[in-house]
N, C-alpha and C. Protein backbone atom coordinates (compact mmCIF):
# COMPACT_ATOMS: atom_id res chain seq x y z
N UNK A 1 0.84 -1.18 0.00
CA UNK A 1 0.00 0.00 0.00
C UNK A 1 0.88 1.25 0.00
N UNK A 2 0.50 2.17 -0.90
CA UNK A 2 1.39 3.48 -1.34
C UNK A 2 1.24 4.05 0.16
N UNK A 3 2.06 5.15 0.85
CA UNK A 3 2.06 5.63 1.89
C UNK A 3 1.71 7.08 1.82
N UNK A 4 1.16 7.53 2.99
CA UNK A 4 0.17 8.89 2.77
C UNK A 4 -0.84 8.75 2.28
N UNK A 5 -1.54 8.04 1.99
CA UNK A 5 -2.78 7.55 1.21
C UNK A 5 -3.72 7.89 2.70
N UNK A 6 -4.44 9.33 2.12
CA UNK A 6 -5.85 9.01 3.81
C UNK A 6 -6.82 7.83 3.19
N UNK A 7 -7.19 7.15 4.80
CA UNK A 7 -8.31 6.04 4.49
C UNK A 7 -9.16 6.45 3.75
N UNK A 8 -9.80 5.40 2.77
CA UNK A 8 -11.07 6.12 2.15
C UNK A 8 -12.32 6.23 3.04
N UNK A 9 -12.62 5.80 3.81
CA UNK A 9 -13.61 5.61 5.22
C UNK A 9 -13.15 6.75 5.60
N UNK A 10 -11.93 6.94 6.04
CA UNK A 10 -11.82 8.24 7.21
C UNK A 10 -12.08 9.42 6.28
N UNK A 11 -11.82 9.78 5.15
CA UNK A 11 -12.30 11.16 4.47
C UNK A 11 -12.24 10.70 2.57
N UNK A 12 -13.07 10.48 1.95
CA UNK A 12 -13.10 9.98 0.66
C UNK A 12 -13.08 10.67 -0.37
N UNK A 13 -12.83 12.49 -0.25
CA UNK A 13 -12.12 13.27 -0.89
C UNK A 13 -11.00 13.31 -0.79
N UNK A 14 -10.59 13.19 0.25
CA UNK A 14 -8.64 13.41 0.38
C UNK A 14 -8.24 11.75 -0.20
N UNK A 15 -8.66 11.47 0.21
CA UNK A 15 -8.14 9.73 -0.05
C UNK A 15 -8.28 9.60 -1.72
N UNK A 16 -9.27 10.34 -2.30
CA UNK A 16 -9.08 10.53 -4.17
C UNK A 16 -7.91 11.27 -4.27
N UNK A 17 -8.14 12.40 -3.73
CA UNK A 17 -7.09 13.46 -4.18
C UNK A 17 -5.43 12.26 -4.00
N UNK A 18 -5.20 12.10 -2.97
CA UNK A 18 -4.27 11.45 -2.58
C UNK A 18 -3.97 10.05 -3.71
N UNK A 19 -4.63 9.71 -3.72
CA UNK A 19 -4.84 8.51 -5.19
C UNK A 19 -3.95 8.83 -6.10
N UNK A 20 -4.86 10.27 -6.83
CA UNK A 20 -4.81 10.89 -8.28
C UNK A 20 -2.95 11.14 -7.90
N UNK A 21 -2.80 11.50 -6.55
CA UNK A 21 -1.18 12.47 -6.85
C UNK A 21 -0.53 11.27 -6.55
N UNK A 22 -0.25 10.55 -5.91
CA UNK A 22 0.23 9.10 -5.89
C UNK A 22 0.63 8.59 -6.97
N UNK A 23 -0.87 8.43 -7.66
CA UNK A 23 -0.63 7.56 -9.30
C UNK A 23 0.25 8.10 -10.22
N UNK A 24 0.35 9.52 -9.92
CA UNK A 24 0.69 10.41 -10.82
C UNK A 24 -0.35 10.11 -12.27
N UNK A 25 -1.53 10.75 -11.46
CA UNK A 25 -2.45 10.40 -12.65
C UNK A 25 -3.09 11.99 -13.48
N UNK A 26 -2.56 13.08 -12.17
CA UNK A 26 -2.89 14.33 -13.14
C UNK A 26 -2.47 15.04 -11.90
N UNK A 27 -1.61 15.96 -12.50
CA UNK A 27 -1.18 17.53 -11.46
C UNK A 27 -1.90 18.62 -11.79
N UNK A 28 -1.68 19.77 -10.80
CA UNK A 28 -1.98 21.18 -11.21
C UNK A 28 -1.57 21.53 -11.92
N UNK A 29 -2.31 22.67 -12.80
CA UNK A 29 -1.81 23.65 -13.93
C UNK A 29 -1.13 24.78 -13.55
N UNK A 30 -0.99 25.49 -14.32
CA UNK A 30 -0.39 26.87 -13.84
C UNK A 30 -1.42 27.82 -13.39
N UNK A 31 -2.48 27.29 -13.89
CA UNK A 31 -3.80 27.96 -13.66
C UNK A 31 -4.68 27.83 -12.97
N UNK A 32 -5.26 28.57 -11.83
CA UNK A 32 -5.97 27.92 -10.84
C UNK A 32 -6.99 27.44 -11.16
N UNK A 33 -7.52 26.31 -11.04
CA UNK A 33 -8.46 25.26 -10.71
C UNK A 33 -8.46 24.72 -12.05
N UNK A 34 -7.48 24.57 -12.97
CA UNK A 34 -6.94 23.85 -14.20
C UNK A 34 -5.92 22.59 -13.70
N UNK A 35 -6.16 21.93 -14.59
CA UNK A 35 -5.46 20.32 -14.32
C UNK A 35 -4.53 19.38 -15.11
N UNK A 36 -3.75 19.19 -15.09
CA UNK A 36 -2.91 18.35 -16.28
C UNK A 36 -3.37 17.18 -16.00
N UNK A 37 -4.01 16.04 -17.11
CA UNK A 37 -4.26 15.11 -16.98
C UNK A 37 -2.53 14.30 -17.60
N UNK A 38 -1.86 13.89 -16.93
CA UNK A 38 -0.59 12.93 -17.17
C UNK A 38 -0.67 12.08 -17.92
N UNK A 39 0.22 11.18 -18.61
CA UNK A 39 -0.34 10.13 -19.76
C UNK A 39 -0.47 9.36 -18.77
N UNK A 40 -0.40 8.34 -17.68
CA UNK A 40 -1.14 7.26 -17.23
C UNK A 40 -2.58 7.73 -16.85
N UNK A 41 -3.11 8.49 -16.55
CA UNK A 41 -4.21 9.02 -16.16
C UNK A 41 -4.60 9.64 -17.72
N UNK A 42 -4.43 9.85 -18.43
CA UNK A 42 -4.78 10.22 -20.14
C UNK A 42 -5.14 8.56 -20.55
N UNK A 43 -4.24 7.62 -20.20
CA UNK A 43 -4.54 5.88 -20.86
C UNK A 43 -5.62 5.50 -20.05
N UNK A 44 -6.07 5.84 -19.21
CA UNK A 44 -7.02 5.20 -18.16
C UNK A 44 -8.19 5.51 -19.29
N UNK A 45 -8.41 7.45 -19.32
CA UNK A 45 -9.44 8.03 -19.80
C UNK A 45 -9.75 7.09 -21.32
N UNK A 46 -8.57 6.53 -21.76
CA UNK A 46 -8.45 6.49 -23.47
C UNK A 46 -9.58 5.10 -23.43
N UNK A 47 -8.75 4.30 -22.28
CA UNK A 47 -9.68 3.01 -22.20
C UNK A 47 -11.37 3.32 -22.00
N UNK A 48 -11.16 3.90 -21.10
CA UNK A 48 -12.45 4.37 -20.58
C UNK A 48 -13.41 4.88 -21.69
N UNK A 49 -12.93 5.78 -22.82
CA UNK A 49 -13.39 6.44 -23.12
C UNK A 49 -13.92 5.60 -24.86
N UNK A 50 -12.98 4.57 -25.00
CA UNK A 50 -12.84 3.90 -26.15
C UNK A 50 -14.29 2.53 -25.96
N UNK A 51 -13.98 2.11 -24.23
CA UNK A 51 -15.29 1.25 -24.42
C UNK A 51 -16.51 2.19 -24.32
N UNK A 52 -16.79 3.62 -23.93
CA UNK A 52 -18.31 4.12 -23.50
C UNK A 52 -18.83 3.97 -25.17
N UNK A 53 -17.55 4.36 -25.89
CA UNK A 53 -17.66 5.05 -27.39
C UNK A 53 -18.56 3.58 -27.93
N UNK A 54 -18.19 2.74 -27.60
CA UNK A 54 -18.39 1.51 -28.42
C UNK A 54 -20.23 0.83 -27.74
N UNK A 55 -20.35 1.72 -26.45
CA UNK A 55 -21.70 1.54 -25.79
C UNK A 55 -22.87 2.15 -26.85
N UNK A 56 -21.99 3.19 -26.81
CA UNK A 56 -23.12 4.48 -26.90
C UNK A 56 -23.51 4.06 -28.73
N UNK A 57 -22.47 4.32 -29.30
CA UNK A 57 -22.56 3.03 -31.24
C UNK A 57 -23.67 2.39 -31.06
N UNK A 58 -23.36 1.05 -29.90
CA UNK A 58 -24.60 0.28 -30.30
C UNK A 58 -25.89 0.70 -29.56
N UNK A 59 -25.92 1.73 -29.41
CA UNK A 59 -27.34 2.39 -29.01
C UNK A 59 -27.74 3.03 -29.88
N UNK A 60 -26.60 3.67 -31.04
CA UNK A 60 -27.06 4.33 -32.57
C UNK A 60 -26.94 5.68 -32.00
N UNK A 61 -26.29 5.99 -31.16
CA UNK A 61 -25.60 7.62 -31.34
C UNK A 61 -24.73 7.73 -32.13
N UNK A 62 -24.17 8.78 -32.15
CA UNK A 62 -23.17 9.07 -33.83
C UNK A 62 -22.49 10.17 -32.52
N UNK A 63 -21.39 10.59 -33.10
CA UNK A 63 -20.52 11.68 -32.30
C UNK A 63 -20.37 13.12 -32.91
N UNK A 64 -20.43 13.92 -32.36
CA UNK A 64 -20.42 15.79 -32.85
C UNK A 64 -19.45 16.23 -32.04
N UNK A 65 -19.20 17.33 -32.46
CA UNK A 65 -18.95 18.51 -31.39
C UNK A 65 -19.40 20.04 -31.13
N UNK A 66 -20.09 20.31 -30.45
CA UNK A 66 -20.42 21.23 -30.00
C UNK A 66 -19.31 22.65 -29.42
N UNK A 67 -19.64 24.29 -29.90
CA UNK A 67 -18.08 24.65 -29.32
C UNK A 67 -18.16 24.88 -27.81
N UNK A 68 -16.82 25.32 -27.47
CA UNK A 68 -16.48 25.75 -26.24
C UNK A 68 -17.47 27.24 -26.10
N UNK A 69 -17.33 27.68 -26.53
CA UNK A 69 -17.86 29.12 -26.16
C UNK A 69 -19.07 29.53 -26.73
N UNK A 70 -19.78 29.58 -26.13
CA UNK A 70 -21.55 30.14 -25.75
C UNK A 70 -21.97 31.33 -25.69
N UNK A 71 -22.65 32.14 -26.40
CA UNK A 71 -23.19 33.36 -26.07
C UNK A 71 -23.64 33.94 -24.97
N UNK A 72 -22.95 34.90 -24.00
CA UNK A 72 -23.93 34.93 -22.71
C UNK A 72 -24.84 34.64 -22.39
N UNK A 73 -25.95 34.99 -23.30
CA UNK A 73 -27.22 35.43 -23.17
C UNK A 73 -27.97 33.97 -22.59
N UNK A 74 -27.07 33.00 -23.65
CA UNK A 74 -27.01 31.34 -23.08
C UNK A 74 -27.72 31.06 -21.90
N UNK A 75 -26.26 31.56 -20.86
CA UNK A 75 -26.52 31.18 -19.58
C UNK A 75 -27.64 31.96 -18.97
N UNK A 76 -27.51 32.97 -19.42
CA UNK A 76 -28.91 33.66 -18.25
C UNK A 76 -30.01 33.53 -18.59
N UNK A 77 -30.36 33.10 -20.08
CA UNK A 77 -31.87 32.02 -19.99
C UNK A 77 -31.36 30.78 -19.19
N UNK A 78 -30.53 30.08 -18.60
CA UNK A 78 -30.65 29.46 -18.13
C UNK A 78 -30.68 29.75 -16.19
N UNK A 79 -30.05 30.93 -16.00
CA UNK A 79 -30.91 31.04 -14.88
C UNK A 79 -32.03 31.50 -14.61
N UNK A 80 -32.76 31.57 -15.65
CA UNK A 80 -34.07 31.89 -14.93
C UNK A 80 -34.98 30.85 -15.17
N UNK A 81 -34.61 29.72 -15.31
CA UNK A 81 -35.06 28.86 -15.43
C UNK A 81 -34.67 27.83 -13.83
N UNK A 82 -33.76 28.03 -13.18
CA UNK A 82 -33.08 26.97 -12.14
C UNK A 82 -33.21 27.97 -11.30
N UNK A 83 -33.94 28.03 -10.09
CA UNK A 83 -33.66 29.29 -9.07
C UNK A 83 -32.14 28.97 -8.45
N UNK A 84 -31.45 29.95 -8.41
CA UNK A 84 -30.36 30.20 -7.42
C UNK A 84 -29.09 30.00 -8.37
N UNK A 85 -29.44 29.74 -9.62
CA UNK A 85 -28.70 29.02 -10.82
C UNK A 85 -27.81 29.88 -10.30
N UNK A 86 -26.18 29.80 -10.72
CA UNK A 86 -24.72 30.65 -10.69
C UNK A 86 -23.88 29.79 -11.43
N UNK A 87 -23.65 30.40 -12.74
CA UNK A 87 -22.70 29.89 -13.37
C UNK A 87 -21.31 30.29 -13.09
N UNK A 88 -20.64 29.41 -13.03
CA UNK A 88 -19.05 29.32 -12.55
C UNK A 88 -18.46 29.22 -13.66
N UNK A 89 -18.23 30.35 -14.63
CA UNK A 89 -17.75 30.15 -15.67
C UNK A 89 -16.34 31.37 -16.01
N UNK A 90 -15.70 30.89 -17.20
CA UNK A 90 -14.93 32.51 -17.67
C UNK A 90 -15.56 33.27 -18.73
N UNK A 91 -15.53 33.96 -18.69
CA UNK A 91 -15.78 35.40 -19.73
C UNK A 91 -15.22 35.84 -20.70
N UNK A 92 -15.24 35.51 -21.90
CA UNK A 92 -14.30 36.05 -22.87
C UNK A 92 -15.08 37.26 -23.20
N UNK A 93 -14.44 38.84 -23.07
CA UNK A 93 -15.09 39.71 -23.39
C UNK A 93 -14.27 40.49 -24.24
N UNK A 94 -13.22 40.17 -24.88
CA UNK A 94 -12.44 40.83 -26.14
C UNK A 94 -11.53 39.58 -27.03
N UNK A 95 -11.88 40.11 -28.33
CA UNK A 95 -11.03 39.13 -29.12
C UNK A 95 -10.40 39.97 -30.61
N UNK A 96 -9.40 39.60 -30.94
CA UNK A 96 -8.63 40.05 -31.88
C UNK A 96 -8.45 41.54 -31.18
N UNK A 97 -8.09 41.97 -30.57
CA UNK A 97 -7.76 43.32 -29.43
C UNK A 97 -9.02 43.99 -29.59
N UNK A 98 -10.10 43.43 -29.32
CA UNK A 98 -11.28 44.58 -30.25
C UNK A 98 -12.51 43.92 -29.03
N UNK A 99 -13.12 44.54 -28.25
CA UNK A 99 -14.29 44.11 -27.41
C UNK A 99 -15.41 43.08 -27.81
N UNK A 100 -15.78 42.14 -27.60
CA UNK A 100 -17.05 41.72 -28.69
C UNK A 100 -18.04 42.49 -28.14
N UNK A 101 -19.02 42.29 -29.35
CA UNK A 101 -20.80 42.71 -29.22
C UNK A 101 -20.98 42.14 -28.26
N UNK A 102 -21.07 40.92 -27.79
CA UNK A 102 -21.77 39.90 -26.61
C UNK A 102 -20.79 39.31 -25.85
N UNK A 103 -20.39 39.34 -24.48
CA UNK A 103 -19.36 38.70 -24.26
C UNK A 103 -19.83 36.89 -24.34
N UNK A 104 -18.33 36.54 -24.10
CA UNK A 104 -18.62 34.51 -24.65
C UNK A 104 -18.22 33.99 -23.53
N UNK A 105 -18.92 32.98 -23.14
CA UNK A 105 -18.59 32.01 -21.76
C UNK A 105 -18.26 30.88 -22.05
N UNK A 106 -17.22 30.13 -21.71
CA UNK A 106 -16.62 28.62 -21.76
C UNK A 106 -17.62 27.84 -21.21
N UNK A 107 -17.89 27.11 -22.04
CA UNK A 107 -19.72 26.52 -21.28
C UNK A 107 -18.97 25.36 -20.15
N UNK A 108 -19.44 25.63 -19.34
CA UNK A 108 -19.45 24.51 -18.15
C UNK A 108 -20.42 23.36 -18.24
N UNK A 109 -21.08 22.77 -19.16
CA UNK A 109 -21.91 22.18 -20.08
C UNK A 109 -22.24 22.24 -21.32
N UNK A 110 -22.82 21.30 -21.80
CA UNK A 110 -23.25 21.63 -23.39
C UNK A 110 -24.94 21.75 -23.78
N UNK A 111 -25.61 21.51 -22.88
CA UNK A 111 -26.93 21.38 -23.05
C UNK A 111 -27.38 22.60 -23.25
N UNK A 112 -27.02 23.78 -22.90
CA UNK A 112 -27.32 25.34 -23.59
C UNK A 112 -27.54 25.40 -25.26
N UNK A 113 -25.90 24.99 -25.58
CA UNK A 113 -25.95 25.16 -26.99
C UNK A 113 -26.56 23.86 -27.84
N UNK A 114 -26.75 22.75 -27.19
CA UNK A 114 -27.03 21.52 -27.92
C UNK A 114 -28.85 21.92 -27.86
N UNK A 115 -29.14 22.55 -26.73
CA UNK A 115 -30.50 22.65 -26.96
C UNK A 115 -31.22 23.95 -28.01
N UNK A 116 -29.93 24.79 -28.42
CA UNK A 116 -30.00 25.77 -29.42
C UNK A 116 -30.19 25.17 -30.73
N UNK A 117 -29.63 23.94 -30.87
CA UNK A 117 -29.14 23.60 -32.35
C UNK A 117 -30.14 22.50 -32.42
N UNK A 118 -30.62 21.66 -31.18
CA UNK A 118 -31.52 21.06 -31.41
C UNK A 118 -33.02 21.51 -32.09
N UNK A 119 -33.22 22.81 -31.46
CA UNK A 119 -34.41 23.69 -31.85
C UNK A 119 -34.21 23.96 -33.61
N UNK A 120 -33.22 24.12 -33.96
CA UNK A 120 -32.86 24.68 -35.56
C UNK A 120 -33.32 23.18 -36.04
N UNK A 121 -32.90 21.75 -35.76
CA UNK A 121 -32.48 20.74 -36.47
C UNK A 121 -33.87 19.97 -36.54
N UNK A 122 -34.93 19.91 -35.51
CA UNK A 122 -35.90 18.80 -35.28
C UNK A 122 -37.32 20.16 -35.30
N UNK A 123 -38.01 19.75 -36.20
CA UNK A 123 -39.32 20.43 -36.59
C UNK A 123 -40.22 19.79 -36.29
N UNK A 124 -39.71 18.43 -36.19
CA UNK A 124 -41.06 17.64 -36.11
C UNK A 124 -40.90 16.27 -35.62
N UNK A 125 -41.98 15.52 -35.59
CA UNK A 125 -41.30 14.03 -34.91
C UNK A 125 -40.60 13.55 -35.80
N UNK A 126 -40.90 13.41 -37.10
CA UNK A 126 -40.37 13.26 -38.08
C UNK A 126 -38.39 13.14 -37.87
N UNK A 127 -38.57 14.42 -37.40
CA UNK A 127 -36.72 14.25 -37.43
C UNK A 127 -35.99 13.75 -35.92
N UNK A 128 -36.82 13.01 -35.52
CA UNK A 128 -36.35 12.50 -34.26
C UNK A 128 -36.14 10.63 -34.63
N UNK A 129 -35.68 9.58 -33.81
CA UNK A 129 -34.48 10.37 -32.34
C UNK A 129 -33.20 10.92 -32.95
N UNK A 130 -32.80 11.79 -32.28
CA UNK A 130 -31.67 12.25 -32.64
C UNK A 130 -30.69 11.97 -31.40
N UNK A 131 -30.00 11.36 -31.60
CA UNK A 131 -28.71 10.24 -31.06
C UNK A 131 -27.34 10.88 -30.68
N UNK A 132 -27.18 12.11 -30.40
CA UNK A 132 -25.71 12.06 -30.22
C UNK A 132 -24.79 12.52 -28.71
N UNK A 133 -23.44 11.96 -29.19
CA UNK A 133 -22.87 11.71 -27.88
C UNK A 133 -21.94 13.23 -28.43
N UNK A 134 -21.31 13.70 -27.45
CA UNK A 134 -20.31 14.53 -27.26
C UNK A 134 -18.66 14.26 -26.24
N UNK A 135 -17.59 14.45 -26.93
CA UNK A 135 -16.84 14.22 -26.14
C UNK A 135 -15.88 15.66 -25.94
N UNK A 136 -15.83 16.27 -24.88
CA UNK A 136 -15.99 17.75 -24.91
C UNK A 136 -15.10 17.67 -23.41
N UNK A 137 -13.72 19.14 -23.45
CA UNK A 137 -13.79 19.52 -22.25
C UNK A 137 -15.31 20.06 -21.80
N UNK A 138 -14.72 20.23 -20.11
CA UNK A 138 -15.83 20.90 -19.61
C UNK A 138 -15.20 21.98 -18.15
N UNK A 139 -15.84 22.91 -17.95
CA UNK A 139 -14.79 23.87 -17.22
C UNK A 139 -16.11 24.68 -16.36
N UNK A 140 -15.26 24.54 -15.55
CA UNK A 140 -16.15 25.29 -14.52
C UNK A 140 -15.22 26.10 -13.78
N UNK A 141 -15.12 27.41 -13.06
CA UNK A 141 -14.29 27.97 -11.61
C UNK A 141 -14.97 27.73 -10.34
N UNK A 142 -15.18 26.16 -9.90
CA UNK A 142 -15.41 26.23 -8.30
C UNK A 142 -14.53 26.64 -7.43
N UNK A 143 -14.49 24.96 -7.04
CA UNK A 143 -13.06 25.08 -5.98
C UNK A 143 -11.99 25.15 -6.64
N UNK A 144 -11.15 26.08 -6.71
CA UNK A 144 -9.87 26.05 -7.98
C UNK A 144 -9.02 25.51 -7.15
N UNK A 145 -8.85 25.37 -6.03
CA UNK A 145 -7.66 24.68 -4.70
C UNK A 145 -6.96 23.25 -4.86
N UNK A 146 -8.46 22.51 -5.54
CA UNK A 146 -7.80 21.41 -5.94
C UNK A 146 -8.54 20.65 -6.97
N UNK A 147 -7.63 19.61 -7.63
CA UNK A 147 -8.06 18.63 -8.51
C UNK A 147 -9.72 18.23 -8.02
N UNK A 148 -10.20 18.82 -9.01
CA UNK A 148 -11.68 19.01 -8.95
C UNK A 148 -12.25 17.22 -9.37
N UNK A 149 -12.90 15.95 -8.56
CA UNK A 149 -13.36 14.87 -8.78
C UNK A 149 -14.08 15.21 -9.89
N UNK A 150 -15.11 15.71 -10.59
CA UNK A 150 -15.60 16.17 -11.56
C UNK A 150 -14.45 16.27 -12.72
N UNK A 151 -13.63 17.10 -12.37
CA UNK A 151 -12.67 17.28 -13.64
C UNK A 151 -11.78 15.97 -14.05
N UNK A 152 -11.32 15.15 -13.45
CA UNK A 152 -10.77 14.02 -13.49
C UNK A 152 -11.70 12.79 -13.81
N UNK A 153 -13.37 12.59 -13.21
CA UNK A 153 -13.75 11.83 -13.36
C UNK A 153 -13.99 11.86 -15.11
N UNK A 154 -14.48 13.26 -15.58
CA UNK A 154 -14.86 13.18 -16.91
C UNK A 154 -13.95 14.08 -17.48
N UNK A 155 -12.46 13.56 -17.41
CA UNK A 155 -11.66 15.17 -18.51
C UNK A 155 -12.22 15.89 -19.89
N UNK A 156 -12.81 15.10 -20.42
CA UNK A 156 -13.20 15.20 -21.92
C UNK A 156 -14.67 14.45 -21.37
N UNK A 157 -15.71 15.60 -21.03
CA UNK A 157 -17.21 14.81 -20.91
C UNK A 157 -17.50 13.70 -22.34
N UNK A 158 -17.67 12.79 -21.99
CA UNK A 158 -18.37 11.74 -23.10
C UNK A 158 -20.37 11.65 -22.26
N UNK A 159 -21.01 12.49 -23.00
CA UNK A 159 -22.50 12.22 -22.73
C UNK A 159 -23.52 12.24 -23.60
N UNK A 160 -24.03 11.33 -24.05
CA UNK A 160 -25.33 10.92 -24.75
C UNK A 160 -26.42 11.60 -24.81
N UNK A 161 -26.96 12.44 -26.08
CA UNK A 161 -27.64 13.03 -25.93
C UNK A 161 -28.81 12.62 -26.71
N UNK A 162 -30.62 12.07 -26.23
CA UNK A 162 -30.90 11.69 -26.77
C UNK A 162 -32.27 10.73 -25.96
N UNK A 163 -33.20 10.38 -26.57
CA UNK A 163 -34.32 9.44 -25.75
C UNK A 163 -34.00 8.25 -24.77
């Protein structure tokens, strides 16, 4: 048994955290609450990520990508929809040295914009089910202190979108 390891009984956040730095399965970034996923902890994800791929196939999803960055306006129809909603997100509010019209948020999910494009794509039952998976960072600013279980469990979200 590796040493320094807290029990998982006695506290089962520290005892992950302690895992992940042990394994050397992913360190801090330079950036707070950013994460280097390491290549043994990158081969875990690959496995991981190679059988969901092969789940989700024989369910007849197909794979997209959706972008990183979301129109504000995004998120704040989405809080008024969730009381107490608070997105933990960054702000891109200038690009090419020039301010944008709308500032852009690193979506901390994809269901904002997937439910944008869904509205353009399906008119009718007719164009349903529509099947797809996404394999997508995902970013949030919570706790930036440490290797966020969320960020490690899914580095690259793989989620099925669909009946």
């Amino acid at each position: 048994m590796a040493k320094n390891i807290t029990p998982r009984k006695e506290n089962y956040s520290q005892w992950y955290l302690d895992v992940i730095s042990a394994g050397k399965l992913a360190d801090y970034a330079p950036v707070k609450g950013c994460m280097v996923i390491r290549p043994s902890g990158f081969a875990i994800w690959e496995a991981m990520q190679a059988r969901l791929d092969r789940m989700f196939k024989e369910t007849g999803h197909v794979n997209a990508y959706f972008p990183l960055l979301i129109p504000k306006h995004f998120m704040e129809k989405e809080a008024e929809h969730v009381e107490g909603f608070s997105p933990e997100c960054a702000v891109v509010t200038h690009g090419g040295g020039k301010e944008l019209e709308e500032p852009l948020m690193i979506r901390p999910t994809s269901e904002t914009v997937i439910g944008h494009m869904y509205s353009q794509w399906i008119q009718s039952y007719r164009d349903l089910p529509v099947l797809i998976n996404q394999w997508c960072n995902v970013s949030a600013l919570g706790d930036a202190d440490k290797i966020v279980f969320e960020n490690f469990r899914i580095p690259l979200a793989g989620r099925a979108y669909g009946p």
